[in-house]
N, C-alpha and C. Protein backbone atom coordinates (compact mmCIF):
# COMPACT_ATOMS: atom_id res chain seq x y z
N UNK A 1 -16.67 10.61 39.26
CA UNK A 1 -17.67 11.17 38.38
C UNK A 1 -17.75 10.38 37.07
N UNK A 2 -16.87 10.16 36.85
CA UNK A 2 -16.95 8.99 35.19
C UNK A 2 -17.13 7.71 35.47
N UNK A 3 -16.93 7.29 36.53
CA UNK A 3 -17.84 6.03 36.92
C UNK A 3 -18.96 6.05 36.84
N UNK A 4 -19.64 7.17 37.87
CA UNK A 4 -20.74 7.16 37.42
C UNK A 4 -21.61 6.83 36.07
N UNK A 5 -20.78 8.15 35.23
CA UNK A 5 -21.57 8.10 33.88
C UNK A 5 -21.41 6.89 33.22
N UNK A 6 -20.00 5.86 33.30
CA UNK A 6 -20.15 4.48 32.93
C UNK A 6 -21.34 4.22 33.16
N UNK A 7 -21.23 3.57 34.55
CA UNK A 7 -22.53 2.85 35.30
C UNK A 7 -23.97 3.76 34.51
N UNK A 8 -24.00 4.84 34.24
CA UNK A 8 -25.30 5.39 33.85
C UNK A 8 -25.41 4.99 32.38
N UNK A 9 -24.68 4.60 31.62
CA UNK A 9 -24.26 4.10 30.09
C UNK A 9 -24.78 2.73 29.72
N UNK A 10 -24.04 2.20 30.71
CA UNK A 10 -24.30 0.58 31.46
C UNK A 10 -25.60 0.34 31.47
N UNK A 11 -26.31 0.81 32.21
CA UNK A 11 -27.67 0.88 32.46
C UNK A 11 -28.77 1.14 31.37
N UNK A 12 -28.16 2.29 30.81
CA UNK A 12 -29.20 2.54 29.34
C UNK A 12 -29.45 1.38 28.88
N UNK A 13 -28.08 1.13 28.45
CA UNK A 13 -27.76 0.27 27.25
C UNK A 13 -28.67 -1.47 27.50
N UNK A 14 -28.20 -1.88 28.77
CA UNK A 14 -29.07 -2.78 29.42
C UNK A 14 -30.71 -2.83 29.53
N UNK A 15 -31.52 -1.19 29.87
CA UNK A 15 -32.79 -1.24 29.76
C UNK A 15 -33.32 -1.21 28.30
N UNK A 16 -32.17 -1.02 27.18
CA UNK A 16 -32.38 -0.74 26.30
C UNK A 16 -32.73 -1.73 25.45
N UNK A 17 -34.35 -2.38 25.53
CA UNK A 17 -34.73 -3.84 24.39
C UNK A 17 -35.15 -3.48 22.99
N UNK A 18 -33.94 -3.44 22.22
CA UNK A 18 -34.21 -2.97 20.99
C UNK A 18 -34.07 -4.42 20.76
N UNK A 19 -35.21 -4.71 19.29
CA UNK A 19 -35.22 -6.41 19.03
C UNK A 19 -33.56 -6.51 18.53
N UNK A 20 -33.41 -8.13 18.69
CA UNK A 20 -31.56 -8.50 18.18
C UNK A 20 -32.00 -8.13 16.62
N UNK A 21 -30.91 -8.48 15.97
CA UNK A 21 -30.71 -8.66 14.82
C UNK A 21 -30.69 -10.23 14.57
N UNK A 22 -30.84 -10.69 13.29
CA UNK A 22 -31.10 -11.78 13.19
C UNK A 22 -30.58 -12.09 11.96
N UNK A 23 -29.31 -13.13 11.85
CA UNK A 23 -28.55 -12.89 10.24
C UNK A 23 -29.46 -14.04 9.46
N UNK A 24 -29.26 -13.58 8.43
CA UNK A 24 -29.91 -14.71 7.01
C UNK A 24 -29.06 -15.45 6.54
N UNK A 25 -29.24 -16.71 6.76
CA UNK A 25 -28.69 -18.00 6.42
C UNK A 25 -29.07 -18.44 5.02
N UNK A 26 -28.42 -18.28 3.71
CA UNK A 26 -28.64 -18.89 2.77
C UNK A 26 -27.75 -19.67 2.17
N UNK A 27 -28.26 -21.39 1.80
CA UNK A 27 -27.32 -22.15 1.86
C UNK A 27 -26.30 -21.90 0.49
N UNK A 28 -25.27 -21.98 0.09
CA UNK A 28 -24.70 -21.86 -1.05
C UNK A 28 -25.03 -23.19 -2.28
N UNK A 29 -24.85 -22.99 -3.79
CA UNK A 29 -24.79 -23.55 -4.26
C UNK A 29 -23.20 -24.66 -4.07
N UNK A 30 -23.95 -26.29 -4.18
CA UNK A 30 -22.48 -26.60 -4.40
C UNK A 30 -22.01 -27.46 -5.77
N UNK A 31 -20.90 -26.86 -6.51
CA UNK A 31 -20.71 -26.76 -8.23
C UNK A 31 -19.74 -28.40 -7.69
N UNK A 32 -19.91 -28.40 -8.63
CA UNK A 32 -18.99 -30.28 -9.33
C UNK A 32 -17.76 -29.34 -9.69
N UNK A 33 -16.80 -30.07 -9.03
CA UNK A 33 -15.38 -29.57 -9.89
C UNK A 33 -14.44 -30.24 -10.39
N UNK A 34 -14.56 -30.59 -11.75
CA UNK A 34 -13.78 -31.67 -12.47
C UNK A 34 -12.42 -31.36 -12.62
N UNK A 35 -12.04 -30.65 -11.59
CA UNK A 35 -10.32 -30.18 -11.66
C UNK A 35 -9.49 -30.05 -10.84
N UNK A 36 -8.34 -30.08 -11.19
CA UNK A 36 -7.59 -30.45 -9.66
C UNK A 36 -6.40 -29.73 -10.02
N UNK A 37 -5.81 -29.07 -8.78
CA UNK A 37 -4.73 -28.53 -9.04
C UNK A 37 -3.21 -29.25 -9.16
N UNK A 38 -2.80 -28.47 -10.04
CA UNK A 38 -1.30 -29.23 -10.37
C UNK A 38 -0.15 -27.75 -10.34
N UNK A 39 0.92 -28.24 -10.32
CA UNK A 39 1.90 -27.03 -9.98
C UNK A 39 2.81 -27.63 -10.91
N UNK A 40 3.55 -26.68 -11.77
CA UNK A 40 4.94 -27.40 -12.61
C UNK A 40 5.94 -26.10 -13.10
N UNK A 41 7.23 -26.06 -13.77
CA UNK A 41 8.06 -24.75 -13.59
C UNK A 41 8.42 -24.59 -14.56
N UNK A 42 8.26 -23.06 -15.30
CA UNK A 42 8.25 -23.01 -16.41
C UNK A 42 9.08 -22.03 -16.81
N UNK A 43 9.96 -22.07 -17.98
CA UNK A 43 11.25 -21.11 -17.94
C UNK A 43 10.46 -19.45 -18.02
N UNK A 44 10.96 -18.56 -17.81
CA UNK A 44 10.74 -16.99 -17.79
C UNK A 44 10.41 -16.76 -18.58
N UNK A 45 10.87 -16.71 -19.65
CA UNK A 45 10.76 -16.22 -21.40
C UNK A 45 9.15 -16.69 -21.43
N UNK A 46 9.32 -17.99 -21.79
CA UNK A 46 7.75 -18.71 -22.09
C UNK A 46 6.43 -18.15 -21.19
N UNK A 47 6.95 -18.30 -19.47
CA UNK A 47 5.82 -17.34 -19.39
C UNK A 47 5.41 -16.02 -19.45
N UNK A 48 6.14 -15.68 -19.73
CA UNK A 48 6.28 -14.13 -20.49
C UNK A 48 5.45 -13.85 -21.78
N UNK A 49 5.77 -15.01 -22.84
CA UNK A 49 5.09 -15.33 -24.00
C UNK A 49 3.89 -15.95 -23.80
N UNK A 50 3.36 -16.12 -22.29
CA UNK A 50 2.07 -16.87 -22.41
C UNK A 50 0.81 -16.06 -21.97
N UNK A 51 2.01 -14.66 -20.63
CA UNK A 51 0.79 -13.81 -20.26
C UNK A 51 0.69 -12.77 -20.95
N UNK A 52 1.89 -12.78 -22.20
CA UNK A 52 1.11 -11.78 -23.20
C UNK A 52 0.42 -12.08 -24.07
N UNK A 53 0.37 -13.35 -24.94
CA UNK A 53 -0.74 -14.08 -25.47
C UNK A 53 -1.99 -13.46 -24.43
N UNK A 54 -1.94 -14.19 -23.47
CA UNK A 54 -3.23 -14.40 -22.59
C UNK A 54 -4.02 -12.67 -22.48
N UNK A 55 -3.24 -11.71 -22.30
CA UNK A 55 -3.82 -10.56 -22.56
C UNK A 55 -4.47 -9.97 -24.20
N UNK A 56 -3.49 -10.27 -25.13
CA UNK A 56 -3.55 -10.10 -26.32
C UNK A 56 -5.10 -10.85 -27.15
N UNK A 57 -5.36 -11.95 -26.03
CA UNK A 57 -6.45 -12.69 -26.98
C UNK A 57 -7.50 -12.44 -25.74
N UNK A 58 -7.46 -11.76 -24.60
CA UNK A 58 -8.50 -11.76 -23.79
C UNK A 58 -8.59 -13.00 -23.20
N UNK A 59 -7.74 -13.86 -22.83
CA UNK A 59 -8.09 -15.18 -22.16
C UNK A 59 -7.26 -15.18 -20.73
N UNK A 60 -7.66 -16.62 -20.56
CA UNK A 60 -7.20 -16.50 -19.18
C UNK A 60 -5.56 -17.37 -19.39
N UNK A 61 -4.29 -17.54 -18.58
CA UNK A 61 -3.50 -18.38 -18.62
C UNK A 61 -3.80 -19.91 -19.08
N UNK A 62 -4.99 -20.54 -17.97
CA UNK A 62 -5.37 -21.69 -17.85
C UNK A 62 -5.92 -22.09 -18.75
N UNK A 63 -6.81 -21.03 -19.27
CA UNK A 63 -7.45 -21.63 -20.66
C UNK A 63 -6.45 -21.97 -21.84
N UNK A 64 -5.59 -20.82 -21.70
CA UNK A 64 -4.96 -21.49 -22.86
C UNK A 64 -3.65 -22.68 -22.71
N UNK A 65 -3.61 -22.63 -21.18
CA UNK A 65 -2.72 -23.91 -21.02
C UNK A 65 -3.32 -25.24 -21.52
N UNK A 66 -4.77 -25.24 -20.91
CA UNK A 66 -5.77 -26.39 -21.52
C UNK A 66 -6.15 -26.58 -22.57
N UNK A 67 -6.48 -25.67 -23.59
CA UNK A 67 -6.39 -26.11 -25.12
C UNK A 67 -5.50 -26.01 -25.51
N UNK A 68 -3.99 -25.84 -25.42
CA UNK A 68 -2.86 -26.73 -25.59
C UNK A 68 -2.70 -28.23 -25.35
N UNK A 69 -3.07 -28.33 -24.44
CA UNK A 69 -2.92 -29.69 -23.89
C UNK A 69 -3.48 -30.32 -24.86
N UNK A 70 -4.73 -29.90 -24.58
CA UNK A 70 -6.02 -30.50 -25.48
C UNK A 70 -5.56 -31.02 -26.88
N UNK A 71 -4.91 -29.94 -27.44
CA UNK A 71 -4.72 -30.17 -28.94
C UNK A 71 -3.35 -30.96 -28.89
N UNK A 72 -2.70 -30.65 -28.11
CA UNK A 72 -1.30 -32.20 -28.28
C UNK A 72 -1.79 -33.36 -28.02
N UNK A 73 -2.43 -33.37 -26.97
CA UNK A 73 -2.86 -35.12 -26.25
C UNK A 73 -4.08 -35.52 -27.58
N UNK A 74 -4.62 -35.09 -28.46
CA UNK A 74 -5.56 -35.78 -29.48
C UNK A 74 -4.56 -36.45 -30.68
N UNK A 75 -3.68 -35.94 -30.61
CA UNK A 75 -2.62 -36.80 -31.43
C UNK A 75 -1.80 -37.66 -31.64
């Protein structure tokens, strides 16, 4: 008896021409990225002192790793 109703399921579903769906392809923008990742190890304390800076001034880590940099390497 539940074969049946398979097979009767089967069948709906098969006479059943509802149009497909059809996904939307939109191409992405692609951004220039002048950056590259680097990895280096940094004692506990300091980054401790860097992600509370980084909260305290609303910034991100990176940003303020980079205008560090920034401002040593001009000298």
């Amino acid at each position: 008896m539940e074969k049946q109703n398979i097979n009767d399921l089967i069948n709906k579903a098969k006479a059943n021409n509802q149009p497909k769906t059809i996904q939307k392809v939109t191409p992405i923008e692609i951004k220039e990225n002048n950056e590259v990742q680097f990895s280096f190890y940094l004692s506990k304390t300091l980054l401790k002192h860097l992600k509370q800076k980084a909260l305290n001034e609303e910034k991100s880590i990176k940003n303020i790793i980079n205008k560090a940099l920034e401002i040593h390497l001009k000298t």
